[in-house]
Protein backbone atom coordinates (compact mmCIF):
# COMPACT_ATOMS: atom_id res chain seq x y z
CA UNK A 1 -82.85 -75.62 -26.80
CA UNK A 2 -81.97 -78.92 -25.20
CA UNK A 3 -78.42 -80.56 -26.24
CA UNK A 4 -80.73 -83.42 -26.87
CA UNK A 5 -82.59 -82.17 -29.52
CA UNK A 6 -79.45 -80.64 -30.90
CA UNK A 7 -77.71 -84.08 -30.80
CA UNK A 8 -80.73 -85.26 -32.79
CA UNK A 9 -81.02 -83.19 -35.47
CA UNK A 10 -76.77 -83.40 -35.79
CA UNK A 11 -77.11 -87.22 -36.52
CA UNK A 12 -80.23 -87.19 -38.42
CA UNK A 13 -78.43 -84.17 -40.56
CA UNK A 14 -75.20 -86.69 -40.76
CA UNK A 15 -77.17 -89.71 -41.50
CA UNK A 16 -80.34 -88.72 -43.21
CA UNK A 17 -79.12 -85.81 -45.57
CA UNK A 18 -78.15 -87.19 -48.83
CA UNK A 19 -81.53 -89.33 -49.20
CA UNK A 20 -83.99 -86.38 -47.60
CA UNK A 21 -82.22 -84.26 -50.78
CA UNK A 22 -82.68 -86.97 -53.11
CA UNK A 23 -86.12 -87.90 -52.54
CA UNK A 24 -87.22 -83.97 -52.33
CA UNK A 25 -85.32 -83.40 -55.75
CA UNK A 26 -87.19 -86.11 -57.45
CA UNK A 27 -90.05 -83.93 -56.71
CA UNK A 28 -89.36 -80.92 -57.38
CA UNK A 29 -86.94 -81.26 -60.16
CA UNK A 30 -85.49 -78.60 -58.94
CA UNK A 31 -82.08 -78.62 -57.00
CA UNK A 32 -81.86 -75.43 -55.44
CA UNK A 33 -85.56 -75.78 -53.98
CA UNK A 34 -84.69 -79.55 -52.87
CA UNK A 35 -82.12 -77.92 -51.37
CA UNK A 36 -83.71 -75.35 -49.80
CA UNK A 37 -87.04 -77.51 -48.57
CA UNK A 38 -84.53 -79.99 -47.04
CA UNK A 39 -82.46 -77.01 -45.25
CA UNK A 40 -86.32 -75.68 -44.00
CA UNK A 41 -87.04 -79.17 -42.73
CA UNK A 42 -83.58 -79.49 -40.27
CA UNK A 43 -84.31 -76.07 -39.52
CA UNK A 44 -88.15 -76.46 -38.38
CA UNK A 45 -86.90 -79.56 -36.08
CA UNK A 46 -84.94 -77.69 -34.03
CA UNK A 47 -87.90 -75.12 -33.53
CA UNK A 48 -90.49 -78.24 -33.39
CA UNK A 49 -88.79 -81.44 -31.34
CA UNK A 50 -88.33 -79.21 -28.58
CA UNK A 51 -92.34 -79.10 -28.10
CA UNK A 52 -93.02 -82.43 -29.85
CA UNK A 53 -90.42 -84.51 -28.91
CA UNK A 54 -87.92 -86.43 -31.07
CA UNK A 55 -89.52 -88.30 -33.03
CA UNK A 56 -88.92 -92.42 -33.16
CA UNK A 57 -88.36 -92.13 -37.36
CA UNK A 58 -86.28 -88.48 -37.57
CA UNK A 59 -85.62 -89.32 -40.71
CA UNK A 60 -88.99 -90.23 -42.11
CA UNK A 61 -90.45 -86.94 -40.23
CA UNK A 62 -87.86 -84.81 -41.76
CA UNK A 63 -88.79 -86.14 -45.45
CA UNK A 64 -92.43 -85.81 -44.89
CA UNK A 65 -91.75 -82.06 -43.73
CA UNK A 66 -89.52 -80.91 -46.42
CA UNK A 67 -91.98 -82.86 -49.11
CA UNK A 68 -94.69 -81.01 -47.68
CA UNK A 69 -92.83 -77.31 -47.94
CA UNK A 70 -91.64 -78.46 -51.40
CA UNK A 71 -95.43 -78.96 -52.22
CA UNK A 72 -96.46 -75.56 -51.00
CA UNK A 73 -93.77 -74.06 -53.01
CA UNK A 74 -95.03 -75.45 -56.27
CA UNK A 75 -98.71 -75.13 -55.43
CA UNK A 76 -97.92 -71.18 -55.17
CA UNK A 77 -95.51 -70.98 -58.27
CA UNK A 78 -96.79 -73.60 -60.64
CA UNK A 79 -97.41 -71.38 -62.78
CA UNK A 80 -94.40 -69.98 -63.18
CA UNK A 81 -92.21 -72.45 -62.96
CA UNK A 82 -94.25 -74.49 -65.69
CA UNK A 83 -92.46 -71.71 -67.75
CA UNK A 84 -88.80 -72.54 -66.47
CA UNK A 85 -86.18 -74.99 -67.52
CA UNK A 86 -86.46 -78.19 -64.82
CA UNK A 87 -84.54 -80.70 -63.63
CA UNK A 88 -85.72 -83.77 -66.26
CA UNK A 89 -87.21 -86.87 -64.81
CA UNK A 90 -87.69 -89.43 -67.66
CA UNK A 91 -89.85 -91.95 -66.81
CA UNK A 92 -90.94 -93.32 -70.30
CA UNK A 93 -86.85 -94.45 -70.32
CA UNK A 94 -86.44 -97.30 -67.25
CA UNK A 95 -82.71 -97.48 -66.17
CA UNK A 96 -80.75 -99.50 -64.24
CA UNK A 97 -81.76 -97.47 -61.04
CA UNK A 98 -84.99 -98.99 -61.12
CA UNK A 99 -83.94 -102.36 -59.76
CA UNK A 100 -81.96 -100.39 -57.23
CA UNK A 101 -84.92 -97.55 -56.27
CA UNK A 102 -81.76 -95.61 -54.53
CA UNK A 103 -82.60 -91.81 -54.92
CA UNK A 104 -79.22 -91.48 -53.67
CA UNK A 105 -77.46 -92.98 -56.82
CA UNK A 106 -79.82 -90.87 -59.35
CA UNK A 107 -78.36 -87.72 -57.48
CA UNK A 108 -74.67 -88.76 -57.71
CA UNK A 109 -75.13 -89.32 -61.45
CA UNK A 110 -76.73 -86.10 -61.79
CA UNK A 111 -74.04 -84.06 -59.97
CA UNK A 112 -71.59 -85.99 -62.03
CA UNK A 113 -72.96 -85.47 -65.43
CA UNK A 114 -70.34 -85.04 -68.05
CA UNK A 115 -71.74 -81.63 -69.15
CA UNK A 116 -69.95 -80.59 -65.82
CA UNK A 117 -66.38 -80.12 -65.50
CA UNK A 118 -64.76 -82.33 -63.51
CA UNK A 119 -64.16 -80.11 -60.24
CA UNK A 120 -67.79 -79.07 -60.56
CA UNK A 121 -68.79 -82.57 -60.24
CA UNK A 122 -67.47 -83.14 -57.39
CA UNK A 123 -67.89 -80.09 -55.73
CA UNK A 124 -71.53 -80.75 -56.32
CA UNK A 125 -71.90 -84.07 -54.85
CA UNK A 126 -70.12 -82.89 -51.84
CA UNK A 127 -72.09 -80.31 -51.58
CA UNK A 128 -75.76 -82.24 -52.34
CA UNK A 129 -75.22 -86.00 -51.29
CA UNK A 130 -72.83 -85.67 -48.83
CA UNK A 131 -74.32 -82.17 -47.12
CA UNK A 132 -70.95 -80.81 -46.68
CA UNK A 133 -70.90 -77.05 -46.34
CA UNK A 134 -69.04 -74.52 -48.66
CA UNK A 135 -66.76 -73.88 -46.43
CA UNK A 136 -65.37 -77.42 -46.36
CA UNK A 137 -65.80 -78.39 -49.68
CA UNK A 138 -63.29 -75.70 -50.54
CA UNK A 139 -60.91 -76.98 -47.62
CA UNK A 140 -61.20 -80.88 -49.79
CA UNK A 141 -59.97 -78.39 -52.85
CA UNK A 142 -57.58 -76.92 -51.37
CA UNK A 143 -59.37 -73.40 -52.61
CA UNK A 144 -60.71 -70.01 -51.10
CA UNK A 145 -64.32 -70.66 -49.94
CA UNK A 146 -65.33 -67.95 -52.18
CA UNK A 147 -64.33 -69.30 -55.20
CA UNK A 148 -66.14 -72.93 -53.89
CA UNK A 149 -69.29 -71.23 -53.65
CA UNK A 150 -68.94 -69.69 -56.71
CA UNK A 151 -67.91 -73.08 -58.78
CA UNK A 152 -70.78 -74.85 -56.76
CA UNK A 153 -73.71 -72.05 -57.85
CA UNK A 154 -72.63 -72.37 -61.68
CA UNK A 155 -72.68 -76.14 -61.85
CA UNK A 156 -76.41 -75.92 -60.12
CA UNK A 157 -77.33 -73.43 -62.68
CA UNK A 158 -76.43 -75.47 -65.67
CA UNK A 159 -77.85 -78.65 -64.21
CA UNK A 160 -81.21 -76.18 -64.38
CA UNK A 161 -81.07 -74.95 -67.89
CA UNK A 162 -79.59 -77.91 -69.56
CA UNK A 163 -82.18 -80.11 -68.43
CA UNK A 164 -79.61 -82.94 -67.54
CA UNK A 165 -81.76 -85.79 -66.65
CA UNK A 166 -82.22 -86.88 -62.74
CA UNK A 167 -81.88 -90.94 -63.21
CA UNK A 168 -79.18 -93.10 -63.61
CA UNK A 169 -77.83 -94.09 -66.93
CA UNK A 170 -79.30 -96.16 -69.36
CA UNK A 171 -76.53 -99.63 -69.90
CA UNK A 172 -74.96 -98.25 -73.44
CA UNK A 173 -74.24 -94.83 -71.68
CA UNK A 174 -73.26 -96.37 -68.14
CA UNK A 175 -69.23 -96.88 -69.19
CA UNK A 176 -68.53 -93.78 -70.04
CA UNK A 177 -70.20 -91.73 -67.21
CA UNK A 178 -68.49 -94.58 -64.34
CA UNK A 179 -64.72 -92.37 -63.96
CA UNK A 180 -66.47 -89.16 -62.94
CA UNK A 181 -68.82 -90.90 -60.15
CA UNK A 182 -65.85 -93.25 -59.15
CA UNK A 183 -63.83 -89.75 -58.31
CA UNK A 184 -66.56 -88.95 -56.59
CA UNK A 185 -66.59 -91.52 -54.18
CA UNK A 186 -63.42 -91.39 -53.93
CA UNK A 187 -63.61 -87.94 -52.05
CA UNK A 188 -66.54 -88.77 -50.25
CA UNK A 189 -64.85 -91.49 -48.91
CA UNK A 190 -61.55 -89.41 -48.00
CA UNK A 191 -63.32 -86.63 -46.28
CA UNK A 192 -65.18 -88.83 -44.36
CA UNK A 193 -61.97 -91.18 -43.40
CA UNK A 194 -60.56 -88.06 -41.76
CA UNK A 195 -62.99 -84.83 -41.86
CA UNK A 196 -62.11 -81.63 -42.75
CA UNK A 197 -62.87 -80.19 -39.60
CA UNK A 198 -64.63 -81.03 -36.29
CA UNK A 199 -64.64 -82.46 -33.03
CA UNK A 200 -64.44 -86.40 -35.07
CA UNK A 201 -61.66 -88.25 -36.73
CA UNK A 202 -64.65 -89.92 -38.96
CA UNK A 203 -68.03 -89.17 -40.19
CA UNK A 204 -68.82 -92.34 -40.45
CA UNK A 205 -72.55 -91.23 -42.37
CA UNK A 206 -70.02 -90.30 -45.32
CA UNK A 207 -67.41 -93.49 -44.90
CA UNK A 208 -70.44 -95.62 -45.34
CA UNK A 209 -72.22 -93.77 -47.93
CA UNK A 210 -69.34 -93.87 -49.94
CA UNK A 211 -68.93 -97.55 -49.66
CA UNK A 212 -73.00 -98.41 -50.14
CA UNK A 213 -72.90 -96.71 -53.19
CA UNK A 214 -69.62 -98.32 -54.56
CA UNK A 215 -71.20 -101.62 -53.77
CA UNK A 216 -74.36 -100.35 -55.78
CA UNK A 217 -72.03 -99.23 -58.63
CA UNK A 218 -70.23 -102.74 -58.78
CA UNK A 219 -73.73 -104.63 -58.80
CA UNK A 220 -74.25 -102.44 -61.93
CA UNK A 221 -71.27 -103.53 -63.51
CA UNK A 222 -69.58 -106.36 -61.75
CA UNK A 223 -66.67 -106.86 -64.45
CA UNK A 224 -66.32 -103.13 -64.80
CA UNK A 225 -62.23 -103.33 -63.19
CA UNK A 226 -62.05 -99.37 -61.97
CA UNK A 227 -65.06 -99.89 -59.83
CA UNK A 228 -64.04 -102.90 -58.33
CA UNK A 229 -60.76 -101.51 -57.66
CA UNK A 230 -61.79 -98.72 -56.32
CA UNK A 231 -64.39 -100.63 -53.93
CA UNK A 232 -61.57 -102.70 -53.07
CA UNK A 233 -59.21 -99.27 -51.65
CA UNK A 234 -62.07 -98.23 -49.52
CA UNK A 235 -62.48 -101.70 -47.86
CA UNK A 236 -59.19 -101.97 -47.36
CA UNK A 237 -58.62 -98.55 -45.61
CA UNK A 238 -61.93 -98.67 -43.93
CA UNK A 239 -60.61 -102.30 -42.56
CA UNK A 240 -58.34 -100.43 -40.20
CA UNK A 241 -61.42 -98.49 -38.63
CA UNK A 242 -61.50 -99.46 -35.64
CA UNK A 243 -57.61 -99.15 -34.64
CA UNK A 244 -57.56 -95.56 -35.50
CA UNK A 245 -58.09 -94.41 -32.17
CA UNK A 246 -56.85 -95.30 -28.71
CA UNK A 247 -58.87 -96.03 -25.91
CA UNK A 248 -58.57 -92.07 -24.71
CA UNK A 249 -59.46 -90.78 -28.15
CA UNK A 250 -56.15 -89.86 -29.08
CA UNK A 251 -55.28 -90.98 -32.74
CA UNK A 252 -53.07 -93.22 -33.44
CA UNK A 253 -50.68 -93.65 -36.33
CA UNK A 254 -50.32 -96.83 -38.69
CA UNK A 255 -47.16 -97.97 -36.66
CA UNK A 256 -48.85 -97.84 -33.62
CA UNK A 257 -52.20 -99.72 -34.68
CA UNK A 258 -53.54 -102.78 -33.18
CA UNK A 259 -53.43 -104.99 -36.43
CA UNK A 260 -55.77 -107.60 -34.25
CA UNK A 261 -58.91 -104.97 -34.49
CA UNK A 262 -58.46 -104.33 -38.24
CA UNK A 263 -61.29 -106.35 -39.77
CA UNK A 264 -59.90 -109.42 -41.19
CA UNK A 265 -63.33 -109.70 -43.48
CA UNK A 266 -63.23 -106.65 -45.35
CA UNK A 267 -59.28 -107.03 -45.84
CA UNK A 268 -59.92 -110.84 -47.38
CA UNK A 269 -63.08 -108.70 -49.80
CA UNK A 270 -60.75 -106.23 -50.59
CA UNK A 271 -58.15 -108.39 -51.74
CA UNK A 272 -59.79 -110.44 -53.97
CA UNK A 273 -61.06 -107.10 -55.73
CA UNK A 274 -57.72 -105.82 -56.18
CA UNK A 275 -56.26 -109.18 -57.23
CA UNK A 276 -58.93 -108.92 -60.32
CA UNK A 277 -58.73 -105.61 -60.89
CA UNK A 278 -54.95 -105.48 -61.54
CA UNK A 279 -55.47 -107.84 -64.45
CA UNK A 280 -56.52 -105.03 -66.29
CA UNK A 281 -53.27 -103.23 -67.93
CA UNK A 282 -52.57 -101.08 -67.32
CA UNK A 283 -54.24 -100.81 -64.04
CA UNK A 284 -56.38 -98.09 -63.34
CA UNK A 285 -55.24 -95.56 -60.39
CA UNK A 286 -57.41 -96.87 -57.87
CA UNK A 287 -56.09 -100.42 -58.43
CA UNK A 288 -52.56 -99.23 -57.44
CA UNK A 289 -53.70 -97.89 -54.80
CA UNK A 290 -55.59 -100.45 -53.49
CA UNK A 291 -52.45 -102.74 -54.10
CA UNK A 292 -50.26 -100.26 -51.79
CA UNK A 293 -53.32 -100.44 -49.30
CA UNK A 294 -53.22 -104.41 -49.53
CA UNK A 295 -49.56 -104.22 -48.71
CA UNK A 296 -50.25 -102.53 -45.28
CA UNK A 297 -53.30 -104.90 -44.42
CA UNK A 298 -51.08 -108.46 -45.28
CA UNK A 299 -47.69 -107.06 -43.41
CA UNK A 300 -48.55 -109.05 -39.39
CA UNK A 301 -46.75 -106.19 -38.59
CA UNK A 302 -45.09 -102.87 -38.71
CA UNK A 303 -41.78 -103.90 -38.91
CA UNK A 304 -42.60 -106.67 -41.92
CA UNK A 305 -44.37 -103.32 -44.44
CA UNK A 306 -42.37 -104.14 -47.33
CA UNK A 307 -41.43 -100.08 -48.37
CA UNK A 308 -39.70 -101.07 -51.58
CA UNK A 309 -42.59 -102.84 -52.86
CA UNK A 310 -45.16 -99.74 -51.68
CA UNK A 311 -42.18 -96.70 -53.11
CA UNK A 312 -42.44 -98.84 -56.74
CA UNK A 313 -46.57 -98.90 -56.18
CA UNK A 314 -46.52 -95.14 -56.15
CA UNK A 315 -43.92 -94.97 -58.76
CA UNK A 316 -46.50 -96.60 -61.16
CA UNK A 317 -49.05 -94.58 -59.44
CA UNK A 318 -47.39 -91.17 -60.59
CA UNK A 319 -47.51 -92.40 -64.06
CA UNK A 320 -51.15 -93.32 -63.91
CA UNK A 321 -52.29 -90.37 -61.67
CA UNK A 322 -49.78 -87.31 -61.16
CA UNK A 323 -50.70 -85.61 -58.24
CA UNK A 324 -48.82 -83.26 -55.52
CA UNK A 325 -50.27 -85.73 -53.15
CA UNK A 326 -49.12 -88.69 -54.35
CA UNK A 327 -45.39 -87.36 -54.87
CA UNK A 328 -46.02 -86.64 -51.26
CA UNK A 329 -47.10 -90.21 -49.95
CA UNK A 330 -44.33 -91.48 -51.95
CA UNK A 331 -41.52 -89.11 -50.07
CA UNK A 332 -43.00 -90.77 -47.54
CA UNK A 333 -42.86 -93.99 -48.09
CA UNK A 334 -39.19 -93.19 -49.61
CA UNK A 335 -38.01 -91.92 -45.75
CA UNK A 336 -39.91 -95.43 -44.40
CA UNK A 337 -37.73 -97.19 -46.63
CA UNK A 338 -34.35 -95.44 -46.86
CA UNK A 339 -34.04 -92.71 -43.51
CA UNK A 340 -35.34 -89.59 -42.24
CA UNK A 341 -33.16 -87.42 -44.20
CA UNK A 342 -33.91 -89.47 -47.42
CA UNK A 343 -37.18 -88.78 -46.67
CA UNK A 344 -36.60 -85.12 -45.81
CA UNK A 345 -34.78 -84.71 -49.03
CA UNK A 346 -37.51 -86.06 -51.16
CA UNK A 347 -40.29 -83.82 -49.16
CA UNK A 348 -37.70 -80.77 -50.20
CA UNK A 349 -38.83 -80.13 -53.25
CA UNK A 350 -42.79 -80.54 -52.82
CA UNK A 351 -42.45 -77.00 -50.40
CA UNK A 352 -42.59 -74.72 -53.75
CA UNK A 353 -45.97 -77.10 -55.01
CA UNK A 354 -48.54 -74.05 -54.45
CA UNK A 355 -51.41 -76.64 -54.56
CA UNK A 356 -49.49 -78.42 -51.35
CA UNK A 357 -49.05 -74.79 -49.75
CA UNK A 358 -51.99 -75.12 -47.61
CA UNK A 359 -52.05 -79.05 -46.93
CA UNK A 360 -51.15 -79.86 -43.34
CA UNK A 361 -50.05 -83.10 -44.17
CA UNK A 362 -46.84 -82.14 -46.16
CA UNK A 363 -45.79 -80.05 -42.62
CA UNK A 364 -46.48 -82.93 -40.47
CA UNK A 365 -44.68 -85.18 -42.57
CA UNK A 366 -41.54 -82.99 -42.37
CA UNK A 367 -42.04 -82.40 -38.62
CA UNK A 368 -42.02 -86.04 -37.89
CA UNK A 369 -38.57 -86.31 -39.93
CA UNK A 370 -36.68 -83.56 -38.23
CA UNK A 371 -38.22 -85.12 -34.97
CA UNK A 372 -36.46 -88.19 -35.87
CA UNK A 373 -33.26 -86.37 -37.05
CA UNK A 374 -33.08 -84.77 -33.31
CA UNK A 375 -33.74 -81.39 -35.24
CA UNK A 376 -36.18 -80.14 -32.62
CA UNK A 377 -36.50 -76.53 -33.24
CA UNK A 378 -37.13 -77.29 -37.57
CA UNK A 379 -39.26 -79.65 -36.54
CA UNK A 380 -41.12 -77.70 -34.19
CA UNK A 381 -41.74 -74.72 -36.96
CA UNK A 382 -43.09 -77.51 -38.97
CA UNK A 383 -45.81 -78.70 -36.59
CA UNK A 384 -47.08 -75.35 -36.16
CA UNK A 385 -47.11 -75.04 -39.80
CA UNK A 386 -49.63 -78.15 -39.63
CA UNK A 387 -51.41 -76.96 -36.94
CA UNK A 388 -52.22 -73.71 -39.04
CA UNK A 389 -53.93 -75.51 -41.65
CA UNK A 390 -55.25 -78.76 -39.68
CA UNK A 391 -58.95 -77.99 -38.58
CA UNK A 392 -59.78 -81.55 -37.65
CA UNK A 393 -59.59 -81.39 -33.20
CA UNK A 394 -58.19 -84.70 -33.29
CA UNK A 395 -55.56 -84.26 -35.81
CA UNK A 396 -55.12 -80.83 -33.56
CA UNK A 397 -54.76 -83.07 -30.81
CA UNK A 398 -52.20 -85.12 -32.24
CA UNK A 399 -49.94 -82.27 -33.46
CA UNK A 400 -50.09 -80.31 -30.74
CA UNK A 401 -48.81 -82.84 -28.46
CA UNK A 402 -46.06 -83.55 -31.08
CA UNK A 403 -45.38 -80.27 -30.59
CA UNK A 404 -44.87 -80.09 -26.98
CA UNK A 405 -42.53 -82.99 -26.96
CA UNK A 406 -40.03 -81.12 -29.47
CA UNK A 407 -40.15 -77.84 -27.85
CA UNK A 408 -39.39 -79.70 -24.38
CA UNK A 409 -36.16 -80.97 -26.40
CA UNK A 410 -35.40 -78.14 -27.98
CA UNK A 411 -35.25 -76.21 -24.71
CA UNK A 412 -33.38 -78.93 -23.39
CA UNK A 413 -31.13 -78.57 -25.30
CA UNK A 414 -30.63 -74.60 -25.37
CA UNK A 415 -30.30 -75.33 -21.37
CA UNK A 416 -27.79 -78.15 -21.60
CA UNK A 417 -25.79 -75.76 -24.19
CA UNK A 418 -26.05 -73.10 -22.29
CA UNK A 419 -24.57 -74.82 -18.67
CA UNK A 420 -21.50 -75.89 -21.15
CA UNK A 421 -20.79 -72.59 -22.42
């Protein structure tokens, strides 16, 4: 098999996933087959395109193939599964999808539908609109990939045999089903801004799906204030894009960015978001954070990051939202603004947090202290405690030359010890 054809059906499986799913769910009402039929189709192009050719349209081929083995599969059980509990398609009720025709939406609202838990929600949409595998949705959990696939085959059960509607929410029940979709997002967004695992910082194909269907949820409800603040935090982070990278490939950290690529566009959009959406009080979570993002994109540079104003953004934050995570992004921000060892003493306690036990970032975060404290052998334990639970090869990248530079001054050391003995 060609690396061409390989490279094809990679990108089409990036780009084209969540819609080929959508679309082939809306026919079969059925998520498992959808799922299943779309699987078939990237499957049969890697057998086919090396014969046929890629195609100009992958995408449209790919639909039209797993439409047609979802049609098979109904011709040859239609008579069985008139019998069994389907995924419900109202069309006598129009909703506000219709205006939007975005299968995409009607699959997010699905996955998110409050007879779900909250963790099942997500886990679904990972799973179904962003094409994520098992394995990786677990890693955005922070859980055993066992008990991922578990959570993920229960919440497409019940979606079966409680007939929750495929569509998008009629106006009077929009509000109330907006938090669980906006958390969503939210993790699409993340896991595509640095993913799990792979040879890529980005998948862009999840970055921008995230965004498109923010934008779609704010044309719903344009005064709604947690969607535009949320839709403001993703343009804000997603501003700095481009800068995330140096010319080699090697990532590079806020300090070192090149504040002249970030986009000055989406900062100005994101701002004005925010600005409205903290009039609402108190502010919802992703307000605050887009606040503490809008700190970083105004500061010309580095240097100027005003820390006290970001540590008292995350204090609110904590109230709003309390999270492991966020206590850790605040010790952060708390060593920014008062020293290494303030920030090493605020890390400290987050080490017994059993959800953080696994989360490269809190061992990064304390290598990069003890780096800066000239503690080069702690620090070097630390980065290959990240390394151990970083799967991403650029993050690996990163850490690994971290690591190198504190073992060369740890051994330094030992030597210049040692000839003073």
């Amino acid at each position: 098999m060609s690396a061409e054809v390989v490279a094809a059906v990679t990108q089409a499986h990036r780009r084209d996933w969540a819609q080929l799913l959508a679309a082939t769910a809306r026919l079969t009402r059925d998520l498992d087959l959808a799922e299943e039929c779309t699987q078939d189709a990237y499957a049969q192009a890697l057998r086919v395109w090396p014969q046929i050719g890629i195609p100009d349209r992958p995408g449209a081929w790919l639909t039209t193939t797993a439409r047609n083995r979802a049609l098979d599969v109904l011709r040859r059980e239609s008579a069985l599964r008139r019998a069994l509990p389907q995924l419900v398609t109202d069309q006598s009720v129009p909703g506000p999808e219709d205006g939007l025709d975005d299968d995409r939406l009607r699959l997010v609202f699905t996955c998110c539908h409050p007879a779900l838990s909250r963790d099942a929600q997500v886990a679904l949409t990972l799973r179904l609109v962003c094409g994520l595998s098992t394995a990786e949705v677990a890693r955005a959990f922070l859980v055993p990939e066992t008990t991922m696939a578990a959570r993920i085959t229960r919440a497409k059960k019940k979606i079966t045999t409680a007939r929750i509607p495929y569509r998008v929410p009629s106006p009077d029940h929009l509000a109330g089903r907006v938090s669980a979709v906006l958390e969503v997002l939210h993790l699409i967004f993340t896991t595509g801004h640095t993913a799990p695992s792979g040879a890529h910082l980005v998948r862009r194909d999840l970055v921008d799906s995230a965004i498109n269907l923010a934008r779609m949820l704010h044309l719903l409800m344009p005064t709604d204030t947690e969607i535009s603040g949320l839709l403001a935090l993703l343009l804000l982070i997603h501003a700095r894009d481009d800068s995330r990278l140096s010319a080699t490939g090697r990532l590079q950290l806020l300090s070192e960015q090149d504040r002249g690529r970030w986009d000055t566009r989406l900062i100005s959009e994101g701002v004005a978001l925010v600005t409205v959406a903290l009039r609402r009080r108190p502010p919802t979570r992703y307000a605050v954070e887009a606040a503490i993002a809008a700190v970083h994109a105004e500061a010309p540079t580095w240097q100027d990051t005003d820390w006290a104003e970001i540590v008292g953004l995350y204090d609110v934050l904590l109230q709003l939202w309390p999270s492991p995570v966020v206590e850790l992004n605040r010790a952060v921000a708390v060593g920014l603004r008062d020293g290494p060892q303030a920030g090493l003493d605020a890390l400290t306690p987050l080490l017994a947090e059993p959800v953080l036990a696994t989360y490269g970032y809190l061992s990064a975060a304390r290598g990069d202290f003890l780096r800066q404290l000239d503690r080069w052998a702690p620090a070097a334990d630390a980065y290959q405690a990240a390394l151990a639970h970083t799967d991403n090869e650029v993050e690996r990248a990163f850490l690994t030359e971290r690591l190198g530079d504190v073992q060369r001054q740890a051994s330094a050391t030992i030597t210049f010890e040692e000839a003073y003995r």
